[in-house]
N, C-alpha and C. Protein backbone atom coordinates (compact mmCIF):
# COMPACT_ATOMS: atom_id res chain seq x y z
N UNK A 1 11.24 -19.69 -8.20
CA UNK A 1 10.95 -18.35 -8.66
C UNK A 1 11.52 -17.36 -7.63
N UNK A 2 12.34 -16.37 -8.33
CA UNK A 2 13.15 -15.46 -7.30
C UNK A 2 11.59 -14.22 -6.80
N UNK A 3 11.34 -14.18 -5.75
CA UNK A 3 10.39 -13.28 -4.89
C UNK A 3 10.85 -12.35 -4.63
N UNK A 4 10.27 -10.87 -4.59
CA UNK A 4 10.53 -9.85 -3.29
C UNK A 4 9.23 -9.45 -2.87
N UNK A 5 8.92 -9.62 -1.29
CA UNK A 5 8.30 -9.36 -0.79
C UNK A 5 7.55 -7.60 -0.24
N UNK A 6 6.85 -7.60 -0.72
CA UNK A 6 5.98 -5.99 0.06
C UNK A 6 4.92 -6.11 0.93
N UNK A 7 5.30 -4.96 1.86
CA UNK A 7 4.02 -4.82 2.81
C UNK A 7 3.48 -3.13 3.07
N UNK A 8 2.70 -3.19 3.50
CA UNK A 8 2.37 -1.64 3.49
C UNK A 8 1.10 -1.70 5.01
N UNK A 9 1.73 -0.39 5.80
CA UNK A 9 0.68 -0.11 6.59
C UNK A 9 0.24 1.32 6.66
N UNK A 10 -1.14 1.49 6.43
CA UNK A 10 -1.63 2.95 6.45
C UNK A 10 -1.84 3.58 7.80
N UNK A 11 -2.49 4.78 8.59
CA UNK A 11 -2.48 4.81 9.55
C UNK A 11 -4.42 4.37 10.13
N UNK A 12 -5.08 4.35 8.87
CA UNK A 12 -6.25 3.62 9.09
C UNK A 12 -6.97 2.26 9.34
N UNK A 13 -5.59 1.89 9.89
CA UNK A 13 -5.74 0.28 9.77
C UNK A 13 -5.48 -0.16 11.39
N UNK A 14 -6.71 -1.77 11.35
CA UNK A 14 -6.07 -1.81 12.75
C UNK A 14 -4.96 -2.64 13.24
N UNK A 15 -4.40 -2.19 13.72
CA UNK A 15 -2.63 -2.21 14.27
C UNK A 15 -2.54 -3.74 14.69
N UNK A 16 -3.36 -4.79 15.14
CA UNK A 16 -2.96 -6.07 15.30
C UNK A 16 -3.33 -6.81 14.20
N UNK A 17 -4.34 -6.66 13.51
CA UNK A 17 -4.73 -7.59 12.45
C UNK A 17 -4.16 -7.42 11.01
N UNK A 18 -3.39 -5.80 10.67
CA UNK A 18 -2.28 -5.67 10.12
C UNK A 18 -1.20 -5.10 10.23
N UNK A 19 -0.83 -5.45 11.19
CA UNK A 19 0.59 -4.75 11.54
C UNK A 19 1.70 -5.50 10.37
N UNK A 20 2.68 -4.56 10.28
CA UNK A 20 3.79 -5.08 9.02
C UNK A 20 4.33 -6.16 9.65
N UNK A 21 4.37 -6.53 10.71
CA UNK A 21 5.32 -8.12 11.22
C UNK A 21 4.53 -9.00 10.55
N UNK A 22 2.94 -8.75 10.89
CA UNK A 22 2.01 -9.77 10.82
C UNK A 22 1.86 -10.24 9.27
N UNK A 23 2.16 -9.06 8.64
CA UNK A 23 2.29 -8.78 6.69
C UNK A 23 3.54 -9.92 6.72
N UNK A 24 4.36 -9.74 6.76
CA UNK A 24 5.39 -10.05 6.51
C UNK A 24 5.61 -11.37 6.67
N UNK A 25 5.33 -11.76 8.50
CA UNK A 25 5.07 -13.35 8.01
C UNK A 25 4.04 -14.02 7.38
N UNK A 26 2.79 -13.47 7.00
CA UNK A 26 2.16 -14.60 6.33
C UNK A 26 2.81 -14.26 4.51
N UNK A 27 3.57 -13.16 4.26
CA UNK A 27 4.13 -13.23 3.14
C UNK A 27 5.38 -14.57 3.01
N UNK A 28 6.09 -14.49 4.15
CA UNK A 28 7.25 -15.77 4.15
C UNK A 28 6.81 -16.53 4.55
N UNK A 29 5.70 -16.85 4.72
CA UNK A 29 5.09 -18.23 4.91
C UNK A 29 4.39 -18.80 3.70
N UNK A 30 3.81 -18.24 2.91
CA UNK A 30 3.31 -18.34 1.94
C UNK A 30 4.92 -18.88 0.68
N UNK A 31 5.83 -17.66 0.52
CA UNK A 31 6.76 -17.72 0.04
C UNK A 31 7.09 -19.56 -0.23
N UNK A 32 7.45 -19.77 1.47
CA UNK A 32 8.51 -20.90 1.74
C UNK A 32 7.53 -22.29 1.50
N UNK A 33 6.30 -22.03 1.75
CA UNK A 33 5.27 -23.08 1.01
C UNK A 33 5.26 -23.44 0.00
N UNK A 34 5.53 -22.39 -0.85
CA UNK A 34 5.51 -22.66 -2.66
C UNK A 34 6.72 -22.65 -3.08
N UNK A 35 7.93 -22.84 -2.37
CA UNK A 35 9.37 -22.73 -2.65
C UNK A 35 9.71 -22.08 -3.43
N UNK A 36 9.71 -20.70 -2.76
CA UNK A 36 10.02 -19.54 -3.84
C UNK A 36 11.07 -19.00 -2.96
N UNK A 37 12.14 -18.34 -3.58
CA UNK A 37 13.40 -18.05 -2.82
C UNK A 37 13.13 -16.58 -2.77
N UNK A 38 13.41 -15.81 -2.16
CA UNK A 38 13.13 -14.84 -1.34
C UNK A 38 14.23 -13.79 -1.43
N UNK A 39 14.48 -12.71 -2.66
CA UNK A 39 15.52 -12.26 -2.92
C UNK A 39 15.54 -10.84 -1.79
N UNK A 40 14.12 -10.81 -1.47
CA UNK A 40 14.18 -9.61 -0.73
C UNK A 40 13.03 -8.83 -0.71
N UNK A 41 13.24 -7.65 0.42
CA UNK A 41 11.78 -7.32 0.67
C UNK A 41 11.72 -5.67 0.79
N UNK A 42 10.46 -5.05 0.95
CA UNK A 42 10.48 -3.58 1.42
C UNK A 42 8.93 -3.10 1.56
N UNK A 43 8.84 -2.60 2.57
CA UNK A 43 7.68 -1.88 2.94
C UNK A 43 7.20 -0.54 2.99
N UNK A 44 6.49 -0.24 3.31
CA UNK A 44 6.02 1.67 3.80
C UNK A 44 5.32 1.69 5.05
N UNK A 45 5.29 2.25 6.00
CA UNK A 45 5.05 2.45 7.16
C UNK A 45 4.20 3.54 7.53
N UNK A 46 2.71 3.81 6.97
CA UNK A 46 2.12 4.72 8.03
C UNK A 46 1.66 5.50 6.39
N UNK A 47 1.68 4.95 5.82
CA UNK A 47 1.74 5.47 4.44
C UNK A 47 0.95 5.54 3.41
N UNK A 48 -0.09 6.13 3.09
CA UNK A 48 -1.54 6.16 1.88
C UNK A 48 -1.09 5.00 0.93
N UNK A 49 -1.89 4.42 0.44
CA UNK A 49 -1.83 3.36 -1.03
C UNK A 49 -2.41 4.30 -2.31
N UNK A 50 -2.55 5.95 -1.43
CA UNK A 50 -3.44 6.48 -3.04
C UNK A 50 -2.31 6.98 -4.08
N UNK A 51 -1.37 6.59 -3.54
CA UNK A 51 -0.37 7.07 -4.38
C UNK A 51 1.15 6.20 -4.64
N UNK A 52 2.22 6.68 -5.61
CA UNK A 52 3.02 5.88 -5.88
C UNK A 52 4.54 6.15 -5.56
N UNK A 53 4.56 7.41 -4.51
CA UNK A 53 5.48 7.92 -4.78
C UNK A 53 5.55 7.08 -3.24
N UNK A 54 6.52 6.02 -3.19
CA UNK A 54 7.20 5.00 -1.61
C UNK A 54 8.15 4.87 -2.08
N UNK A 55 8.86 4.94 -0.90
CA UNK A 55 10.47 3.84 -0.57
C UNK A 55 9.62 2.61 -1.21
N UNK A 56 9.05 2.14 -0.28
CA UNK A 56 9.02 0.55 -0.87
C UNK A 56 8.64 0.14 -1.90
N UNK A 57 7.77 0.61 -3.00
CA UNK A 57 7.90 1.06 -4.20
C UNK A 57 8.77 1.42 -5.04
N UNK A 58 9.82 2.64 -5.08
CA UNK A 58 10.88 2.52 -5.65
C UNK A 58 11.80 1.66 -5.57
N UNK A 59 11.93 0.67 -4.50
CA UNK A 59 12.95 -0.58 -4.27
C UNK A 59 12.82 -1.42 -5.31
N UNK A 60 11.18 -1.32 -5.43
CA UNK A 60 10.46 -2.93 -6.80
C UNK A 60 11.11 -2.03 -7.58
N UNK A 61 11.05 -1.14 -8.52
CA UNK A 61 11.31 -0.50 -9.60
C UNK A 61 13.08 -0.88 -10.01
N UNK A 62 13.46 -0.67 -8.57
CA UNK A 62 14.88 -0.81 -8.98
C UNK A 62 15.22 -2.57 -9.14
N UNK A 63 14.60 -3.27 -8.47
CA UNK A 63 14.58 -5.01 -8.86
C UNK A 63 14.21 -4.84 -10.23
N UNK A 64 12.84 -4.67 -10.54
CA UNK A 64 12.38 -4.79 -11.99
C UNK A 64 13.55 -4.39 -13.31
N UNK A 65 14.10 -2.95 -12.69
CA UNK A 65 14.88 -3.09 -13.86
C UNK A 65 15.74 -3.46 -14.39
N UNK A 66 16.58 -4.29 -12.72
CA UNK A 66 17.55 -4.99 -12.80
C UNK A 66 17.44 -6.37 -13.63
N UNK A 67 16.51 -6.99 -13.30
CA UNK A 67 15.38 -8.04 -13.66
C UNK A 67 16.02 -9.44 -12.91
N UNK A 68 16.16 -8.61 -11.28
CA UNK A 68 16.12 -9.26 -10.31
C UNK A 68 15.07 -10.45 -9.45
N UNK A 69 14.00 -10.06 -10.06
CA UNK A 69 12.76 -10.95 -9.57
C UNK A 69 12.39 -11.20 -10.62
N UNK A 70 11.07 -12.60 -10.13
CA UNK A 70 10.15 -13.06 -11.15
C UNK A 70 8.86 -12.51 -10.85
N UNK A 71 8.18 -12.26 -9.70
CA UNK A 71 7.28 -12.43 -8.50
C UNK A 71 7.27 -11.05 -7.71
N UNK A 72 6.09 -10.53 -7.57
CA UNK A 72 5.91 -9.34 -5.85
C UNK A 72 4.55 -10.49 -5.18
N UNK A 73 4.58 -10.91 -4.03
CA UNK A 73 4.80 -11.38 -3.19
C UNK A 73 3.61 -9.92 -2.24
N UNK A 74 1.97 -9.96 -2.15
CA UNK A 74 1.86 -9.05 -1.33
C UNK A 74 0.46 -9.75 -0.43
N UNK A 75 0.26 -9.48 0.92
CA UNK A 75 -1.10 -9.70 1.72
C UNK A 75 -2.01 -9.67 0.41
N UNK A 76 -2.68 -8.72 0.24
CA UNK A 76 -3.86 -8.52 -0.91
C UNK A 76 -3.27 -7.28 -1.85
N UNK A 77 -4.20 -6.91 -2.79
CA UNK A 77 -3.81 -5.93 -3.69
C UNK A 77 -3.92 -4.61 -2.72
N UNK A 78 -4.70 -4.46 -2.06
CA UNK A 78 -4.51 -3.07 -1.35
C UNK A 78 -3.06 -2.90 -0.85
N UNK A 79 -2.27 -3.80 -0.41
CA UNK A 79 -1.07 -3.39 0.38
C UNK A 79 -0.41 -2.75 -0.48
N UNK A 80 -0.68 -2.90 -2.29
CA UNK A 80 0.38 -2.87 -3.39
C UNK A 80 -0.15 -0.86 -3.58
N UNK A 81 -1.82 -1.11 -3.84
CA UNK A 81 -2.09 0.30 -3.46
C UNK A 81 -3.54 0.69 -3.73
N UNK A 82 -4.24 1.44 -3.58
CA UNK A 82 -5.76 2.08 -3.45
C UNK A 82 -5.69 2.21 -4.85
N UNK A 83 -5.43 3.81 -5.28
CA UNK A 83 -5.39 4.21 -6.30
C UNK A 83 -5.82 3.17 -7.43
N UNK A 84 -6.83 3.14 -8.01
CA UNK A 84 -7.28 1.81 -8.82
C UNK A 84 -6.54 2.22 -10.28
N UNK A 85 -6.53 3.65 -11.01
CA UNK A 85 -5.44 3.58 -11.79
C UNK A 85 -3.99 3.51 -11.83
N UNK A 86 -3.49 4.26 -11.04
CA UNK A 86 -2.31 4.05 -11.11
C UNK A 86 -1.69 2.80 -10.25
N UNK A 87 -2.46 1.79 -9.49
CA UNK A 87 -2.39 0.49 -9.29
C UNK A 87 -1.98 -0.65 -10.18
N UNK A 88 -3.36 -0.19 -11.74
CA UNK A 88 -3.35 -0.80 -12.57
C UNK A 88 -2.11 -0.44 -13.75
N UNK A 89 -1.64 0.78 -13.60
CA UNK A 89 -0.50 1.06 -14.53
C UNK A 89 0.87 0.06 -13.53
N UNK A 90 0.45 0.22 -12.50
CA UNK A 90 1.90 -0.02 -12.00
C UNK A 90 1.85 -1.61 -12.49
N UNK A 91 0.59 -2.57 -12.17
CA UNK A 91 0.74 -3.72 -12.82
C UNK A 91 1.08 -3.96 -14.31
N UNK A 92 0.65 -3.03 -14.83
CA UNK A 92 0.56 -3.19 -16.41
C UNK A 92 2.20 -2.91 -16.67
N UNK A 93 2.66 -1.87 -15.71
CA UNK A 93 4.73 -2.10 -16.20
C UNK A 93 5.56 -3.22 -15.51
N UNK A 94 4.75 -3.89 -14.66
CA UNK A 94 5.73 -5.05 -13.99
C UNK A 94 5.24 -6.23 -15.04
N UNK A 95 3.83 -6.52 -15.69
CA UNK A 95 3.83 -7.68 -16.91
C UNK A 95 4.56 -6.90 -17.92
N UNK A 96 4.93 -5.68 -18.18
CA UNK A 96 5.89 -5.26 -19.36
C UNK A 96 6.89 -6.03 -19.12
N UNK A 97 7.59 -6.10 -17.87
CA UNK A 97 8.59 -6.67 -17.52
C UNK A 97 8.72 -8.18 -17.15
N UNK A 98 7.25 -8.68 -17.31
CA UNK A 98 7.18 -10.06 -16.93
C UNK A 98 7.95 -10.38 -15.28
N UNK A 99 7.30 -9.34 -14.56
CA UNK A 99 7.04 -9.58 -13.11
C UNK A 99 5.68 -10.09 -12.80
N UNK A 100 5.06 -11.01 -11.94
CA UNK A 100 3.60 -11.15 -11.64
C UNK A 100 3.66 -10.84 -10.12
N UNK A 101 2.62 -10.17 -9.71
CA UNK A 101 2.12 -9.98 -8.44
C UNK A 101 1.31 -11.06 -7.96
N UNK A 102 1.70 -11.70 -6.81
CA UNK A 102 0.66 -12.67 -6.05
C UNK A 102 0.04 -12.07 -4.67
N UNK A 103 -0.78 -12.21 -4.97
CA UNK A 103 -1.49 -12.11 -3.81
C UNK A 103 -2.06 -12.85 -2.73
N UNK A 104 -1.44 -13.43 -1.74
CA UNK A 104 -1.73 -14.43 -0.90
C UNK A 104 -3.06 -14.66 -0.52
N UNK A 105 -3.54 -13.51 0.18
CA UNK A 105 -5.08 -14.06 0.60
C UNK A 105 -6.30 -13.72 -0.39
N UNK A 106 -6.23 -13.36 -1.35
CA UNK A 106 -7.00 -13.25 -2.02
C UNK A 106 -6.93 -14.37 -3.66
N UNK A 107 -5.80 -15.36 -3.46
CA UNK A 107 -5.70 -15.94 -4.32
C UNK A 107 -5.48 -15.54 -5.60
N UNK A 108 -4.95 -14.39 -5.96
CA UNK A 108 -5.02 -13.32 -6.97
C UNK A 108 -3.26 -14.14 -7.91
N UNK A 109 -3.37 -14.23 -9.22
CA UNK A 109 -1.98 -14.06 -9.81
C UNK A 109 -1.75 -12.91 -11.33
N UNK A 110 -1.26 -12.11 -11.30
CA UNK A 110 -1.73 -11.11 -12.30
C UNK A 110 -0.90 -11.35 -13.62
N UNK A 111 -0.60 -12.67 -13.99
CA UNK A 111 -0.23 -13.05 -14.48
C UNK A 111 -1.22 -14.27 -15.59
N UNK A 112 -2.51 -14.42 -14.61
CA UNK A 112 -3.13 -15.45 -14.57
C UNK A 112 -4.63 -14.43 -15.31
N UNK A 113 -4.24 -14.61 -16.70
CA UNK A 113 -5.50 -13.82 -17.56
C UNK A 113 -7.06 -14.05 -16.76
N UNK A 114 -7.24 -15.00 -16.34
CA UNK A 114 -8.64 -15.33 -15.80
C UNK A 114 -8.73 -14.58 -14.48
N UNK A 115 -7.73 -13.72 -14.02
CA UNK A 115 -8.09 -12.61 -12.76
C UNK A 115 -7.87 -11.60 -12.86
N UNK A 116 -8.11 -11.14 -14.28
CA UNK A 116 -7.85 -10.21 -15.18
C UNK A 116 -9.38 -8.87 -13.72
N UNK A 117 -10.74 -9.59 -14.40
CA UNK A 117 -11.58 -9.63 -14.04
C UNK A 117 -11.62 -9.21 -12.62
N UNK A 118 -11.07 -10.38 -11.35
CA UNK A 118 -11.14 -9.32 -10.31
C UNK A 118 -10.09 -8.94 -9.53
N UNK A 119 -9.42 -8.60 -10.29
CA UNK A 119 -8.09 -7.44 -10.19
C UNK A 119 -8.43 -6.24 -10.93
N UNK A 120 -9.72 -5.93 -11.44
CA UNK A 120 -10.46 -4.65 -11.67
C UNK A 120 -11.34 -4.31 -10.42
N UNK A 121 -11.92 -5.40 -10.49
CA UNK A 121 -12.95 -5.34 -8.93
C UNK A 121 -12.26 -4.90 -8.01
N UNK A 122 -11.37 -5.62 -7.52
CA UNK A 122 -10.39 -5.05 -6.26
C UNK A 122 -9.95 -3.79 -6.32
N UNK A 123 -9.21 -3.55 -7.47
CA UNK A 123 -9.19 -2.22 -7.58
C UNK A 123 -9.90 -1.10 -8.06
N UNK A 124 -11.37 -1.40 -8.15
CA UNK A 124 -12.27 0.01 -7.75
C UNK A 124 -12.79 -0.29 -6.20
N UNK A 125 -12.82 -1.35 -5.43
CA UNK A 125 -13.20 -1.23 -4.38
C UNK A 125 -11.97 -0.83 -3.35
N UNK A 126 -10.97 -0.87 -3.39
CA UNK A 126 -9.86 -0.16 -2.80
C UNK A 126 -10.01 0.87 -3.14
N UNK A 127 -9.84 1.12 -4.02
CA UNK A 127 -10.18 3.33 -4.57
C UNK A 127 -11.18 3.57 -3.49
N UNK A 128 -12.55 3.27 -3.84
CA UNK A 128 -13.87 3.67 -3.33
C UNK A 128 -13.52 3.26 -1.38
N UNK A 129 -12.39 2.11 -1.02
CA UNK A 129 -13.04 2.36 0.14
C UNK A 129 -11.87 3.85 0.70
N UNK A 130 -10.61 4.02 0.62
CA UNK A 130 -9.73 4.99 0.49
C UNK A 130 -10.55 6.43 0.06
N UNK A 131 -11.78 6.45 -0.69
CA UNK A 131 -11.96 7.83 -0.89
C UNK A 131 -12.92 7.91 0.24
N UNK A 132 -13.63 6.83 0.70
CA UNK A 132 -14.94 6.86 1.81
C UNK A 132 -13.90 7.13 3.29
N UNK A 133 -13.28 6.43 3.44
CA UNK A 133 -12.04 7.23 4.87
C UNK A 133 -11.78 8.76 4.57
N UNK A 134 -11.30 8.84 3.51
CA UNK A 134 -11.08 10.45 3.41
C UNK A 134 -11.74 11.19 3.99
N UNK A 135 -13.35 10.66 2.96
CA UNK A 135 -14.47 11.80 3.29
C UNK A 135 -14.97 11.58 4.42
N UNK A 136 -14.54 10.36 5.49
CA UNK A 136 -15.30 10.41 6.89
C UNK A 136 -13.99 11.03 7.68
N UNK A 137 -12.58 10.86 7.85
CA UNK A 137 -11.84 11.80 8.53
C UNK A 137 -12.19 13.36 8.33
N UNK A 138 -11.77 13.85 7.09
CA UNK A 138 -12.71 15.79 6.84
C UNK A 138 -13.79 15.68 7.33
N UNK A 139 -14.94 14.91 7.38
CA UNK A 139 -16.22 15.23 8.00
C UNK A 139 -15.66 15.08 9.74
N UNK A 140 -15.34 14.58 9.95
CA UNK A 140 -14.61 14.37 11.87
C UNK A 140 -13.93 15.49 12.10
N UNK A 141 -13.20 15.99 11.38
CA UNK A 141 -12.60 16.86 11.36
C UNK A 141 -13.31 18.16 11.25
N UNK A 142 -14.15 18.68 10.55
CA UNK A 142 -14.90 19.53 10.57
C UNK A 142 -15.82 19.59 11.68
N UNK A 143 -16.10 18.19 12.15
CA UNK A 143 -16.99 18.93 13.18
C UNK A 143 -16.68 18.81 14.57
N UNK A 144 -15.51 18.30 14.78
CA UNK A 144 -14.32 19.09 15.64
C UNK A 144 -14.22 20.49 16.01
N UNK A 145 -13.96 20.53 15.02
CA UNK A 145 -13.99 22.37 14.78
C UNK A 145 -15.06 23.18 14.98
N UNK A 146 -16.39 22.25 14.60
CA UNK A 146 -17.35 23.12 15.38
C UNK A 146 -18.00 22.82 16.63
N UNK A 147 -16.97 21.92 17.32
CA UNK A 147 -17.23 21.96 18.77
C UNK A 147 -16.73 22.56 19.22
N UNK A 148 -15.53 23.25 18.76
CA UNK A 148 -14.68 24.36 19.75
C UNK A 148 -13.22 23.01 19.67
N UNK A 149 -13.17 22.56 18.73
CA UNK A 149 -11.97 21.23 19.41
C UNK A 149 -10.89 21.98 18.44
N UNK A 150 -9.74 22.29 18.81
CA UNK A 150 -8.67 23.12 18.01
C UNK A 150 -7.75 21.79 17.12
N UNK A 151 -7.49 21.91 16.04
CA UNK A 151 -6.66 20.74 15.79
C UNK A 151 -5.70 21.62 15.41
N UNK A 152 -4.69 21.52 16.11
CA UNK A 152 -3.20 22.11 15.76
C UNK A 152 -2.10 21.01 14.97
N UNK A 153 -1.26 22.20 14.30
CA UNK A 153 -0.04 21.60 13.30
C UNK A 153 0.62 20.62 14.44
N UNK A 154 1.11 19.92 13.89
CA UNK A 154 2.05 18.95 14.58
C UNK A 154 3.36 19.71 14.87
N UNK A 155 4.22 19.23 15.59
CA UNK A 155 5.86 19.91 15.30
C UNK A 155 5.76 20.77 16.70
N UNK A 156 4.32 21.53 17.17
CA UNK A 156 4.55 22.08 18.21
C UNK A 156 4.89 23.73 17.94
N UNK A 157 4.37 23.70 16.41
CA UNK A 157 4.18 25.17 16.37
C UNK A 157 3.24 25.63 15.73
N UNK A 158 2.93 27.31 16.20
CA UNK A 158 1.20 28.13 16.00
C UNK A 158 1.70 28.96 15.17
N UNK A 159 1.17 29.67 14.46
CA UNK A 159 0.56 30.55 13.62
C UNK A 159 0.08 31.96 14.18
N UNK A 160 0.42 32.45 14.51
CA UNK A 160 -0.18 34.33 15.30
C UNK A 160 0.37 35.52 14.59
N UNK A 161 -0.75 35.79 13.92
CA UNK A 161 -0.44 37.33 12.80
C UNK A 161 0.93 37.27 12.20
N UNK A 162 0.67 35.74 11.27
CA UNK A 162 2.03 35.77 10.68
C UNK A 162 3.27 35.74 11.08
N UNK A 163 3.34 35.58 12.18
CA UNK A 163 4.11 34.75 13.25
C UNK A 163 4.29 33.43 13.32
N UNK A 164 5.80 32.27 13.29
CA UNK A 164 5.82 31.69 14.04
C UNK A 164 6.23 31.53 15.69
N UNK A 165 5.17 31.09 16.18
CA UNK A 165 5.69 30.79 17.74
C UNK A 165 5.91 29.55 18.09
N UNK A 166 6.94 29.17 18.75
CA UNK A 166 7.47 27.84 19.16
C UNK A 166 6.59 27.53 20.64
N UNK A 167 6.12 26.48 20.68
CA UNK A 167 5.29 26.03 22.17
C UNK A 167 6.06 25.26 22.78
């Protein structure tokens, strides 16, 4: 079965237990176990799952329509994405296309009607845990702010009466 592999790292995650190397080989390890040939791969780096708009995402799209793969090849369903609907649309156009998603550690094949079931589960508990980070970063964040803690724009520039100033 021709594979392409995905990985995804958010910036809420911790950095040794999923770092994208670490994604990646237990994806080609898994791969080369089940002798699946390995047409190719693509990731996102630092990047929300609540949404669909990735590089590494548009790469599958462009395999799929080629109808370059059989297989996506991911850690668990979260790497693929949070968003529990548009997760589930994105699965529902790769079986249009008779692509299946595997999921290595969760034993998941979305291909496999009997995990119909918890490939719903997974994906309301990815939603729900993605909206619970949200709402605990804004709450950190807010009360930052009412310690006196300034959180400034990135880039290294302020804001003064409609002013930019360069720092």
């Amino acid at each position: 079965m021709k594979v392409w592999l995905y990985y995804r790292l958010s910036r809420d995650e911790d950095a040794e237990l999923n770092s994208l190397n670490n994604q990646r080989n237990i994806l080609v390890e898994y791969a080369n176990a089940n002798n699946h040939e390995i047409v190719g791969e693509s990731f996102d780096d630092n990047v929300s799952g609540m949404h669909f708009n990735r590089e590494g995402i548009s790469k599958i799209y462009e395999q799929v329509e080629n109808k370059a793969i059989d297989a996506i090849i991911v850690k668990d369903l979260s790497r693929l994405g949070r968003h529990r609907t548009q997760t589930a649309m994105f699965i529902d156009y790769l079986r249009e296309h008779d692509v299946r998603v595997l999921s290595v550690t969760e034993n998941i094949d979305t291909s496999n009607e009997d995990d119909d079931l918890m490939i719903g589960f997974k994906g309301i508990f990815n939603d729900m845990y993605a909206r619970d980070i949200s709402k605990k970063i804004r709450a950190g964040y807010k009360q930052k702010q009412k310690n006196g803690i300034v959180i400034t724009v990135p880039l290294g520039l302020l804001m003064c009466d409609k002013e930019v100033i360069e720092v």
